[in-house]
C-alpha atoms as a PDB file:
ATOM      1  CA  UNK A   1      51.037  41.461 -36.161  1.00  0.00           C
ATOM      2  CA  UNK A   2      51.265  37.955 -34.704  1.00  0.00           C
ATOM      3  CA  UNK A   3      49.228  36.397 -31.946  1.00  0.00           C
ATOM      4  CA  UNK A   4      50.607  34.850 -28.798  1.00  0.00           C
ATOM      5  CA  UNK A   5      49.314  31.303 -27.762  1.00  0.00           C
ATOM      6  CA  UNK A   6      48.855  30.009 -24.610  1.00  0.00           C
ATOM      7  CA  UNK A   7      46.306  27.816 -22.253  1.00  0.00           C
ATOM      8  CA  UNK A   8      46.508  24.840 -24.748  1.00  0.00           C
ATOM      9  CA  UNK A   9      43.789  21.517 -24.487  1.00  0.00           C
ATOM     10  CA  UNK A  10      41.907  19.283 -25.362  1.00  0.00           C
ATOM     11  CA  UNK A  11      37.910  18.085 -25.053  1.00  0.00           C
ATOM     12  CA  UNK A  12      34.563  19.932 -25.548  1.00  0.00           C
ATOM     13  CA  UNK A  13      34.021  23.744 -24.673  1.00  0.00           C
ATOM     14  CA  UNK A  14      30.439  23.586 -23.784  1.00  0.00           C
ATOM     15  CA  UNK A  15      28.954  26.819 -25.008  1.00  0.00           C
ATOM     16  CA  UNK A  16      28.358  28.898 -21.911  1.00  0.00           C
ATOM     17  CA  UNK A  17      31.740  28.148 -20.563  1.00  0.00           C
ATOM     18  CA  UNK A  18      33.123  29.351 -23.786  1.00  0.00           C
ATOM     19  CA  UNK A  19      31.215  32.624 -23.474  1.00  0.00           C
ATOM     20  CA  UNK A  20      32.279  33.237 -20.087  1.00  0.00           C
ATOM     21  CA  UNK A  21      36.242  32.734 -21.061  1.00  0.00           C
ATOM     22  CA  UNK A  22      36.050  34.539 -24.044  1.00  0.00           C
ATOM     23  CA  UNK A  23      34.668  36.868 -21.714  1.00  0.00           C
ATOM     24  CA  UNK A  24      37.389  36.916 -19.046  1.00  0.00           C
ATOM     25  CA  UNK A  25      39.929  36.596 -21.614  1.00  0.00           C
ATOM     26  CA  UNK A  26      38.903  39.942 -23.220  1.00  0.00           C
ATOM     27  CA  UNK A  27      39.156  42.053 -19.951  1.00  0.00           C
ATOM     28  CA  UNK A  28      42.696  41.308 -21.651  1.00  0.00           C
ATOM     29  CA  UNK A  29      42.943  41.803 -24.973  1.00  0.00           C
ATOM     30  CA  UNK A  30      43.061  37.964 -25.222  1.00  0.00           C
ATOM     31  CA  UNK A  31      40.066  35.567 -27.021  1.00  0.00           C
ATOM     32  CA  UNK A  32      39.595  31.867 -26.760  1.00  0.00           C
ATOM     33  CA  UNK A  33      39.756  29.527 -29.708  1.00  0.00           C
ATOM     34  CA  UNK A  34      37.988  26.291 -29.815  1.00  0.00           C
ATOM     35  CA  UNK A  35      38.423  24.377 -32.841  1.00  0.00           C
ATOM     36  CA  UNK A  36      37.458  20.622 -33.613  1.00  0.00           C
ATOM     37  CA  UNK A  37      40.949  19.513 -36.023  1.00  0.00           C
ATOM     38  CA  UNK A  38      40.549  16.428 -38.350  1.00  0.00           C
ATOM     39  CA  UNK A  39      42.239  13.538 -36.558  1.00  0.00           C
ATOM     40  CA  UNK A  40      43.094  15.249 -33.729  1.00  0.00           C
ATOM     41  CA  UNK A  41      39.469  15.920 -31.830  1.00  0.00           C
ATOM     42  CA  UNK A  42      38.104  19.247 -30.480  1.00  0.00           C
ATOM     43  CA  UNK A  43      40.836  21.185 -28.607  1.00  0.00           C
ATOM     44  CA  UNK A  44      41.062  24.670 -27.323  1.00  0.00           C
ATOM     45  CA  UNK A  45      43.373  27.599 -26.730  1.00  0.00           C
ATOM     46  CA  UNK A  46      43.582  31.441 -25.925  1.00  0.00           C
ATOM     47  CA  UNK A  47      45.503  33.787 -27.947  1.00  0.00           C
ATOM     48  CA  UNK A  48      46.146  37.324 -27.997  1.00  0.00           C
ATOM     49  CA  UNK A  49      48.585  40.080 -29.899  1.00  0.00           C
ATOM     50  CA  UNK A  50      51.694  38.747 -29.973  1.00  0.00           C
ATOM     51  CA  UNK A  51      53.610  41.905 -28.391  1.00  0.00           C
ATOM     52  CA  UNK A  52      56.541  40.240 -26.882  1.00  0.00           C
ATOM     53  CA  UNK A  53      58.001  39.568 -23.769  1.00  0.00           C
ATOM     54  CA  UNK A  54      57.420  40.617 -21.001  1.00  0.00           C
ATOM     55  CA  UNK A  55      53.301  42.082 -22.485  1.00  0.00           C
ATOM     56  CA  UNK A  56      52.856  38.477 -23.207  1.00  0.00           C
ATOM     57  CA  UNK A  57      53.548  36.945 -20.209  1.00  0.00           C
ATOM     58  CA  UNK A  58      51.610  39.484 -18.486  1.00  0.00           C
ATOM     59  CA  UNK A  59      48.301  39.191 -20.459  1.00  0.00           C
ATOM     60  CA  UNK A  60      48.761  35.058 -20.167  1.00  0.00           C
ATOM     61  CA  UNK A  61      49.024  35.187 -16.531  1.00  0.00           C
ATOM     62  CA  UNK A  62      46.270  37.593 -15.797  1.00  0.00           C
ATOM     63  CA  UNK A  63      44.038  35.751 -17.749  1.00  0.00           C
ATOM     64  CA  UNK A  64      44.753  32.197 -16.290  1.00  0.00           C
ATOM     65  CA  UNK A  65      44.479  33.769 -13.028  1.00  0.00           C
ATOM     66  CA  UNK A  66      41.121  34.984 -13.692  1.00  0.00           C
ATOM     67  CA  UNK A  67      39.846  32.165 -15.135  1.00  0.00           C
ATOM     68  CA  UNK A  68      40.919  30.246 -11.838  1.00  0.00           C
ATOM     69  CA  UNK A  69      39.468  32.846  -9.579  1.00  0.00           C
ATOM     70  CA  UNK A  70      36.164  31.971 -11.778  1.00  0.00           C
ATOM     71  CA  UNK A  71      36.176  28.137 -11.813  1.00  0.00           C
ATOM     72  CA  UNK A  72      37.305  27.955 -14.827  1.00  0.00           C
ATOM     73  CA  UNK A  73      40.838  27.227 -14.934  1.00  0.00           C
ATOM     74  CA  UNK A  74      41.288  24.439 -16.102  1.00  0.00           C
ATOM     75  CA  UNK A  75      38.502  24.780 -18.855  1.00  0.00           C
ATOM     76  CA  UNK A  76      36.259  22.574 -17.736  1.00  0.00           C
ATOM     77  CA  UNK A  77      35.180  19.988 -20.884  1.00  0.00           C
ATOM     78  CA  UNK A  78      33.233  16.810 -22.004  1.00  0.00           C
ATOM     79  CA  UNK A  79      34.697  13.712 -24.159  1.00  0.00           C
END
């Protein structure tokens, strides 16, 4: 099975904010991805099973909406 992508950008996840939306993510089956690419700097995402529409518009919006209830939306990040 696939994974949907959503909640794309770019800077530094600081550890404990990472923890706390991989946390808030899972409540819905979704996980957060930070990644440093070559060239490109550290960036981050969230992604989840790719179970088409309308499950994956669901899950994205109930997780973005979390994270904003929290503070957290948009990640907040360092240079």
């Amino acid at each position: 099975m696939s994974e949907y992508f959503f909640g794309l950008g770019r800077g530094r996840v600081g550890a404990g904010v990472e923890k706390r939306c991989d946390k808030i993510a899972g409540r819905h089956g979704a996980h957060i991805v930070v990644v440093t690419l070559p060239g490109e700097g550290p960036r981050y995402w969230f992604a989840g099973q790719n179970l088409g529409f309308p499950f994956d518009r669901d899950m994205e919006r109930a997780v973005l909406a979390d994270l904003e209830a929290a503070g957290l939306w948009p990640v907040p990040t360092r240079r």
